[in-house]
Protein backbone atom coordinates (compact mmCIF):
# COMPACT_ATOMS: atom_id res chain seq x y z
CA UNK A 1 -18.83 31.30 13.22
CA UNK A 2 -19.69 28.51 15.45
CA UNK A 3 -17.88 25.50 15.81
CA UNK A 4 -17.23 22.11 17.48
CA UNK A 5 -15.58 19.05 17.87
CA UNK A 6 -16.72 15.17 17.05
CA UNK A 7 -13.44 13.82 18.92
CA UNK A 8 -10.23 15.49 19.56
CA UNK A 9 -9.12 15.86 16.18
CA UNK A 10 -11.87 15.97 14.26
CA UNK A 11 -13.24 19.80 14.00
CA UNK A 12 -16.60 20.88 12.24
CA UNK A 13 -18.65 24.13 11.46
CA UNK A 14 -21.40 25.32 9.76
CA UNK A 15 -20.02 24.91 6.67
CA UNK A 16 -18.64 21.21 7.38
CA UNK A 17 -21.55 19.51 6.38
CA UNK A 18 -22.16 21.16 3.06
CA UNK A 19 -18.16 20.30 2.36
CA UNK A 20 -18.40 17.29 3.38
CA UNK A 21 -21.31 16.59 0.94
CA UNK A 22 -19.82 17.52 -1.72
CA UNK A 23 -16.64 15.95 -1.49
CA UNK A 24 -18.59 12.78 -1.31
CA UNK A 25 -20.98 13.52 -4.26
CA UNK A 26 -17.99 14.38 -6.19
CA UNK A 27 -16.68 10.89 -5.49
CA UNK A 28 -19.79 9.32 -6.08
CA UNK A 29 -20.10 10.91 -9.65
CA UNK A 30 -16.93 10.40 -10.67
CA UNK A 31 -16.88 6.74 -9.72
CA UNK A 32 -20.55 6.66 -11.59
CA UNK A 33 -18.86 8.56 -14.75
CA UNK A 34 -15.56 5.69 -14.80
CA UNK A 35 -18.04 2.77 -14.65
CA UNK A 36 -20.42 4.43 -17.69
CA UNK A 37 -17.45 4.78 -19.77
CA UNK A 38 -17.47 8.60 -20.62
CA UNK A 39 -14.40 8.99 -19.04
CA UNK A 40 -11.25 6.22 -18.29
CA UNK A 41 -10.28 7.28 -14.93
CA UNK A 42 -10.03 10.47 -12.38
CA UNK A 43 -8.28 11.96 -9.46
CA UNK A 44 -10.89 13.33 -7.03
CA UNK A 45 -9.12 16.38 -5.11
CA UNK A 46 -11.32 16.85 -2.18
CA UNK A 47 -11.23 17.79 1.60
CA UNK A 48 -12.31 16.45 4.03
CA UNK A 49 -10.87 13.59 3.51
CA UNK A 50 -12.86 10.37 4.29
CA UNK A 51 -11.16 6.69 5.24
CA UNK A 52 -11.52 7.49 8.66
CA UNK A 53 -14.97 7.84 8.64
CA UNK A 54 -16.86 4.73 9.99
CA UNK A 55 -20.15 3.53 9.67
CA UNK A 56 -21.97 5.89 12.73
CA UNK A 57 -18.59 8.30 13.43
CA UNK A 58 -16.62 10.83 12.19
CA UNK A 59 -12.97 10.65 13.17
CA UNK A 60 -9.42 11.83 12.15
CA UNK A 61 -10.78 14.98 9.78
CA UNK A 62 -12.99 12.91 8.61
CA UNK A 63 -16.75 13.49 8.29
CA UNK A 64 -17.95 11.21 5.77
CA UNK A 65 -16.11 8.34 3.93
CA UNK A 66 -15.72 9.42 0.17
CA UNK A 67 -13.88 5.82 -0.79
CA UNK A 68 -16.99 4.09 0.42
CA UNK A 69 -19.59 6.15 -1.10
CA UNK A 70 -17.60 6.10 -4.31
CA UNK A 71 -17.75 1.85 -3.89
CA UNK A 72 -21.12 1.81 -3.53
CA UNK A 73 -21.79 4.52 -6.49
CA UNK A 74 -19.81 2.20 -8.90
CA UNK A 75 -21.83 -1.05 -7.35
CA UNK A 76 -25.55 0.82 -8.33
CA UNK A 77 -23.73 1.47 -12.04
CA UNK A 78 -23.24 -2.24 -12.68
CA UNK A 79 -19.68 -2.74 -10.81
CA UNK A 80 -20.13 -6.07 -9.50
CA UNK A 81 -16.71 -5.92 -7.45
CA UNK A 82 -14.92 -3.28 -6.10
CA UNK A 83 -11.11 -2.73 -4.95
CA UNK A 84 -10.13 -0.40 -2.41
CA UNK A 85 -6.19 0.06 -2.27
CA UNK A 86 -5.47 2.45 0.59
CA UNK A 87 -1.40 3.51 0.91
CA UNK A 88 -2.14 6.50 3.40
CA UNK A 89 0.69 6.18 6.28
CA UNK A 90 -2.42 5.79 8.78
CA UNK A 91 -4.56 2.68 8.49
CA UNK A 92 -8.44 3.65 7.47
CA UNK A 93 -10.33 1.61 10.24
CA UNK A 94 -13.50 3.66 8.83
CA UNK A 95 -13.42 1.97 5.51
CA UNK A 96 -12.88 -1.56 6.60
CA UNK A 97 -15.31 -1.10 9.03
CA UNK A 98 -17.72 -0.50 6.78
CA UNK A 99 -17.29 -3.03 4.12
CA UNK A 100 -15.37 -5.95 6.87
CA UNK A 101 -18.09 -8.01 6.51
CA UNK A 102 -18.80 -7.39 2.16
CA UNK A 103 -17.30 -9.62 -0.16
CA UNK A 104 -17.78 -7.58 -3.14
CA UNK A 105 -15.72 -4.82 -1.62
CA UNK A 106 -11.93 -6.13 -1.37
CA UNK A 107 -10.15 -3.81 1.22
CA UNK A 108 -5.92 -3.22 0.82
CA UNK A 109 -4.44 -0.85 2.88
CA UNK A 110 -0.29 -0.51 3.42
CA UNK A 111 0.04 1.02 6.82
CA UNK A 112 2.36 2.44 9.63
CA UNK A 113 1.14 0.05 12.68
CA UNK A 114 3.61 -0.45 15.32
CA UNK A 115 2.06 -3.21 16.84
CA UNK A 116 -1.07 -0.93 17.39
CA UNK A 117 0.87 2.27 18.88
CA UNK A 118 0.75 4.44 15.57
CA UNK A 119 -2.90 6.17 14.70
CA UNK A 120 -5.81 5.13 14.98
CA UNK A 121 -4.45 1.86 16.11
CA UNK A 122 -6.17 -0.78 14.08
CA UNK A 123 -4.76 -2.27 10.73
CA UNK A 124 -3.27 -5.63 12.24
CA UNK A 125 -1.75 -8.24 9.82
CA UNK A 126 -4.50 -10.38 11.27
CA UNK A 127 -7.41 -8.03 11.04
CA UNK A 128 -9.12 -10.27 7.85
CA UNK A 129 -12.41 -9.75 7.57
CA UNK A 130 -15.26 -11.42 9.24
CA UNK A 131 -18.78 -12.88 9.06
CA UNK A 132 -17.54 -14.77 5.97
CA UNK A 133 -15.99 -12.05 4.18
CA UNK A 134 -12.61 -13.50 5.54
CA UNK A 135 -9.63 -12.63 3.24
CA UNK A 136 -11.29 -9.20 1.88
CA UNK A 137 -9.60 -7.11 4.37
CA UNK A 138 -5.62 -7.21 3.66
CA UNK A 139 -3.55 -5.13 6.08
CA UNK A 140 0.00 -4.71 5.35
CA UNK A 141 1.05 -2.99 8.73
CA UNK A 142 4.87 -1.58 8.65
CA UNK A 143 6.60 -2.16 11.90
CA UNK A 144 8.50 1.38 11.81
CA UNK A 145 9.02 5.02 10.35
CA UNK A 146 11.15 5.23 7.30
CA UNK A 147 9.63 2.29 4.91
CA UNK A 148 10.19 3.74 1.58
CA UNK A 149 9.49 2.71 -2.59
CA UNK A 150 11.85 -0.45 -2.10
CA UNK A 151 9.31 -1.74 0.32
CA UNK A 152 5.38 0.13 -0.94
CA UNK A 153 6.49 -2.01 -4.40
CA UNK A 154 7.62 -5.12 -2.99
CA UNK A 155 4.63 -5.37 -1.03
CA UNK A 156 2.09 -4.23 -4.52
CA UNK A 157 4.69 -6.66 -6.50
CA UNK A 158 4.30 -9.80 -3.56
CA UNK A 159 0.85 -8.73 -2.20
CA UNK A 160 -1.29 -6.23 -3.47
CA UNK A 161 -1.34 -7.22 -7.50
CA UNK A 162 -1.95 -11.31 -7.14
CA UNK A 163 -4.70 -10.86 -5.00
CA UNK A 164 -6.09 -8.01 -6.97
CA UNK A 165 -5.87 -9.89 -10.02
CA UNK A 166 -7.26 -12.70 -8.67
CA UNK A 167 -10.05 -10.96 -7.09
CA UNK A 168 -10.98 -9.50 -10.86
CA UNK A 169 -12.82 -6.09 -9.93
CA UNK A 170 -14.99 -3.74 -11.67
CA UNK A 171 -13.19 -0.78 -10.68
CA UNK A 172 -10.15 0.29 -8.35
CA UNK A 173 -10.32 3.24 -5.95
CA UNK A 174 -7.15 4.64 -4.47
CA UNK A 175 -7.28 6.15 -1.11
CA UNK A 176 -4.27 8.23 -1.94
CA UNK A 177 -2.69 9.85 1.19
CA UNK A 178 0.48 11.06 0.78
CA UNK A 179 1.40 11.55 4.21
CA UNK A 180 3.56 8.44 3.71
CA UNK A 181 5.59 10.70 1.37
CA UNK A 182 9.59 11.65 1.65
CA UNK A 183 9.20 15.00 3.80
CA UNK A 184 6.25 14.35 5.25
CA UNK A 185 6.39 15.36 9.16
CA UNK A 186 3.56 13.30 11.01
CA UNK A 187 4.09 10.05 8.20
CA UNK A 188 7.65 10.02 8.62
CA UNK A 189 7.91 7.73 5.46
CA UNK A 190 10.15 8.20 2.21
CA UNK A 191 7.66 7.20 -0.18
CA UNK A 192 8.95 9.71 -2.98
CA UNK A 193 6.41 11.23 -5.81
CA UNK A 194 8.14 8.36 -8.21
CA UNK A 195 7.32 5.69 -6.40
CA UNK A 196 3.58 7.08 -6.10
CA UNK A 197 3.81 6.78 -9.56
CA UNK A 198 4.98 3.29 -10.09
CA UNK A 199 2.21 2.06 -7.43
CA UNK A 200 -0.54 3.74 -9.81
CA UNK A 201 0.78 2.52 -13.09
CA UNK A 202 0.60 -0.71 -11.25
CA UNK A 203 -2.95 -0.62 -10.83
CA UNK A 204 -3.70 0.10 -14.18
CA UNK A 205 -3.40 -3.22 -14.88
CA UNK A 206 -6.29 -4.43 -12.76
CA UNK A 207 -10.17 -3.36 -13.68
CA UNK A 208 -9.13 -3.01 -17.04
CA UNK A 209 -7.66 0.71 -16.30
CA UNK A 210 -10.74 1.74 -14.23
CA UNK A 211 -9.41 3.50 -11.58
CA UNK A 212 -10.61 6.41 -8.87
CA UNK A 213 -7.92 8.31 -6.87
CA UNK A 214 -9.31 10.33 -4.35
CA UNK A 215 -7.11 12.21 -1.92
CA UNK A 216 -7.01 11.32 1.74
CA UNK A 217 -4.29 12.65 3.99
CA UNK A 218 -1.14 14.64 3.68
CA UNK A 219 1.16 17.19 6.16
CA UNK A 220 3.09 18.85 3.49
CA UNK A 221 1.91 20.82 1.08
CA UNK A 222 4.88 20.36 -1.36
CA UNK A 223 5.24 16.41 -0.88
CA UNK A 224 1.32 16.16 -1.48
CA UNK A 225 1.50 18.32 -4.64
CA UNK A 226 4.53 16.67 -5.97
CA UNK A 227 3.09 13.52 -5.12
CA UNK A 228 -0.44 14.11 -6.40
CA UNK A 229 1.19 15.52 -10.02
CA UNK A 230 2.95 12.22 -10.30
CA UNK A 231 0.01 10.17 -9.92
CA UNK A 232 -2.18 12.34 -12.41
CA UNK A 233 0.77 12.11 -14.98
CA UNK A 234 -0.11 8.32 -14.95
CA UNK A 235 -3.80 9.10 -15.20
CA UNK A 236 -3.66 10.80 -18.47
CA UNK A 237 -1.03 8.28 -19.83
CA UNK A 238 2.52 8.77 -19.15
CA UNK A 239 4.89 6.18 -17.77
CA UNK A 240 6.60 6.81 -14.78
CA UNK A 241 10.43 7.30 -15.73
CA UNK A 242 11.86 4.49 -13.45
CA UNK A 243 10.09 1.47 -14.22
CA UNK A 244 10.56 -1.32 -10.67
CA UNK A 245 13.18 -3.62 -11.09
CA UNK A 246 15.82 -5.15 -8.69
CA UNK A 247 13.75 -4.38 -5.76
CA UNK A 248 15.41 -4.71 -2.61
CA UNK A 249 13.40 -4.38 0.96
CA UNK A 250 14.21 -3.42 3.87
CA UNK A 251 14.39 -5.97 6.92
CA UNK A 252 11.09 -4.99 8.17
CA UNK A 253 9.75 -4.61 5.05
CA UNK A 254 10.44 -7.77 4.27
CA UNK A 255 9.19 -9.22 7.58
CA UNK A 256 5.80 -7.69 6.65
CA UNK A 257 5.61 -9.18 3.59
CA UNK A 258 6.30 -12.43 4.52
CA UNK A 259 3.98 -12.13 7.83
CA UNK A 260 1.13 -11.09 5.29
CA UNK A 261 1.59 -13.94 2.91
CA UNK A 262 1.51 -16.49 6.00
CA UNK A 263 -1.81 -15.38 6.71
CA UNK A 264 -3.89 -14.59 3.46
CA UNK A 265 -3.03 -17.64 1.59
CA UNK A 266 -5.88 -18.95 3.65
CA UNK A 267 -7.85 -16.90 1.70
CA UNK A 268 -5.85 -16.46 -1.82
CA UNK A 269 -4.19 -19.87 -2.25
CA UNK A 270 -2.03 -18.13 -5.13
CA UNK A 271 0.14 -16.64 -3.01
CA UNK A 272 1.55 -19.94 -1.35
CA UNK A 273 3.69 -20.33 -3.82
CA UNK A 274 4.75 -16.61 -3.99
CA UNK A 275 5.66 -17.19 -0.29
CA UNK A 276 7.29 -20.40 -0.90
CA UNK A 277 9.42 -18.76 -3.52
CA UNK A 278 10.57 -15.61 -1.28
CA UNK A 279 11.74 -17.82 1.42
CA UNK A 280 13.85 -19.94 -0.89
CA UNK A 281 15.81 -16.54 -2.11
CA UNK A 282 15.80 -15.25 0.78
CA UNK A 283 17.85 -16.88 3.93
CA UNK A 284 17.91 -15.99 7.20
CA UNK A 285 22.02 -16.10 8.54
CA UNK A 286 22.39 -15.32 12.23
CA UNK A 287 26.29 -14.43 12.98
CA UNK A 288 26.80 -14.34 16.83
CA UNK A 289 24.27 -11.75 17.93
CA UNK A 290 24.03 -10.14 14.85
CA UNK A 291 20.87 -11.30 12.46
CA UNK A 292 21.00 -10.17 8.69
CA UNK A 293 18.81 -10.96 5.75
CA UNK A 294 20.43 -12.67 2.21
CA UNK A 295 19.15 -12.60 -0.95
CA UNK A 296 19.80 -15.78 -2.87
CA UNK A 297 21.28 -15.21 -6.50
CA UNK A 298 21.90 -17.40 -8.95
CA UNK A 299 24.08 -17.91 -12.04
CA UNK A 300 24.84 -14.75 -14.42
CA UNK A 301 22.45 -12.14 -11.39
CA UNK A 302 25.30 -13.57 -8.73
CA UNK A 303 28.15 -11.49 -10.91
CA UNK A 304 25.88 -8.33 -10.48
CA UNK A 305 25.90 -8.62 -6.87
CA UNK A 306 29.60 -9.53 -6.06
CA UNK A 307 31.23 -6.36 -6.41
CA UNK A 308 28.54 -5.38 -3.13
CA UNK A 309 29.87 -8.15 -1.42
CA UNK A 310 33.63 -7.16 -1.58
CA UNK A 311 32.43 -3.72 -0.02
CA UNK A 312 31.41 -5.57 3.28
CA UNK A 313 33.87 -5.66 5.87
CA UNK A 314 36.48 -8.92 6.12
CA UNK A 315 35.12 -11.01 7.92
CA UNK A 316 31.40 -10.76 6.11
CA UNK A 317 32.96 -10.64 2.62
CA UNK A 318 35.39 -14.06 3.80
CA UNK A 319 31.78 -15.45 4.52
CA UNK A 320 29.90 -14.56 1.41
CA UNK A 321 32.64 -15.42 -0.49
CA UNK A 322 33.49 -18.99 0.95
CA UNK A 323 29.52 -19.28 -0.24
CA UNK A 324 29.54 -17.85 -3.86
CA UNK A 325 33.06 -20.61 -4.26
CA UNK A 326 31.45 -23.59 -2.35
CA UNK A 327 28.66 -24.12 -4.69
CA UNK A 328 27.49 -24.97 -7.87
CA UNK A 329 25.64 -23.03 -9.82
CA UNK A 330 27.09 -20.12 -7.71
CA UNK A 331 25.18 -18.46 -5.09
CA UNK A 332 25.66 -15.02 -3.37
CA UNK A 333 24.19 -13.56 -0.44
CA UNK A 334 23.89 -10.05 -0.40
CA UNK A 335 22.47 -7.74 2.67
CA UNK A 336 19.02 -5.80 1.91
CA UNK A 337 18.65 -2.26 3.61
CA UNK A 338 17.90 -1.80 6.84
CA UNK A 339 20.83 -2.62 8.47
């Protein structure tokens, strides 16, 4: 058997081509059978994956880029627009490569970044599109290891859903990696199988329940099945057990967010107002050299939170409680994770 190598990590033999083929057809046809109507939606199981791929190179294990080829299947079956929500840890430079300069293809990928350090690199906040398609590439690049559900559905609740909505597609394709899963060794995430879940049901509410998930990375064989079976569950109509509610970011989570809004409301002028709103419940208190984060609370949701606050130590609970008594309808700030 002979064998070689397109880059470092990207292996192929004589039977690459044929499997890479047919993961892509697969795509193609299922995207094609979604937008005709015989069938609601589909989870495409296939290797290679693809969101790698770029428009003349194979990289990271991937030879040709199935999300793409499924876009542009659903485009020659009427789809007029096309969303591409990509929550693999790494950030698939292939695919926005590819459709960067497309306005009929909106790009939305949640990322591990690291200022550029983690694999492959690209997938900055400011990375928007160009040529212009400005505003249909949205990166939401995590600043560390360890982002978990709290902060995947903040960002879909915040980000990800009013832009989708707004942008109306045809059909939504899911480059599903679960290498951002809990137990997942090169991710390094805690993205657990529920929270999958909840992200999915999420997106059935966009393209009228037309959606594609088609499998893209994943280190772990048991977080990728558990993962996977959550998602399908959604597929074929079950709700996911925990619905969202309450969330609660982390710091950098948060920071993410708020760094993501900044910049796309150039593009989507509904989410000014989401950002507007976030920074008025959330404050910013600096004590001395220590920085925290405070949800604002009002009224009856303050009552919820104040037992938390008596669990701080004395001199933070002294704080927050001067605050809740000094005004008027009461307000509370309470510490989100990360700290």
């Amino acid at each position: 058997m002979m064998g070689s190598y397109f880059t470092p990590d990207t292996y192929a033999n004589e039977h690459s081509a044929c499997a890479a083929r047919l993961a892509a057809g697969l795509c193609a046809d299922l995207s094609s059978a979604i937008m005709s109507g015989r069938v609601n939606n589909g989870f495409a199981l296939v290797r290679p994956p693809g969101h790698h791929a770029g428009v003349k190179q194979a990289m990271g294990f991937c030879l040709h880029n199935n999300a793409a080829v499924a876009a542009l299947a659903a485009q020659g079956a009427n789809a007029k627009k096309v969303l591409i929500v990509d929550w693999d840890v790494h950030h698939g430079n292939g695919t926005q490569e590819i459709f960067e300069e497309n306005k009929s293809v909106l790009y939305i990928s949640l990322h591990r970044h690291e200022g550029g350090t983690f694999y492959p690199g690209t997938g900055a906040a400011d990375e928007v599109g160009i040529m212009g398609a400005e505003g249909y590439c949205v990166n939401v690049p995590w600043k560390c290891a360890g982002v978990g559900d709290n902060d995947y559905l903040f960002a879909f609740e915040h980000i990800v859903l009013p832009i989708a909505l707004t942008f109306a597609p045809d059909l939504t394709i899911i480059s599903a990696g679960f290498d951002a899963a809990r137990g997942d060794p090169l991710g390094c995430c805690d993205v657990t199988p529920a929270g999958f879940a909840q992200m999915t049901q999420m997106l059935t509410a966009v393209s009228s329940g037309k959606l594609l998930v088609i499998l893209e990375g994943g280190y772990n064989l048991r977080s990728i099945s558990s993962s996977a079976t959550a998602v399908i569950k959604v597929l074929l109509g079950e709700y996911p057990a925990n619905e969202a509610k309450g969330i609660y970011p982390s710091k950098a989570g948060l920071e993410t967010v708020l760094e993501v809004l900044k910049i796309q409301m150039r593009f989507w002028p509904n989410l000014e107002d989401i950002l507007t709103r976030l920074q008025s419940e959330w404050a910013f208190v600096s004590l001395g050299n220590l920085s925290l984060y405070f949800i604002i609370c009002q009224g009856d949701q303050s009552k919820t939170y104040m037992k938390n606050v008596l669990t701080l130590p004395s001199g933070f609970s002294f704080f927050l409680y001067s605050l809740y008594l000094m005004v008027s309808p009461p307000l509370i700030g309470y510490p989100i994770n990360g700290f």
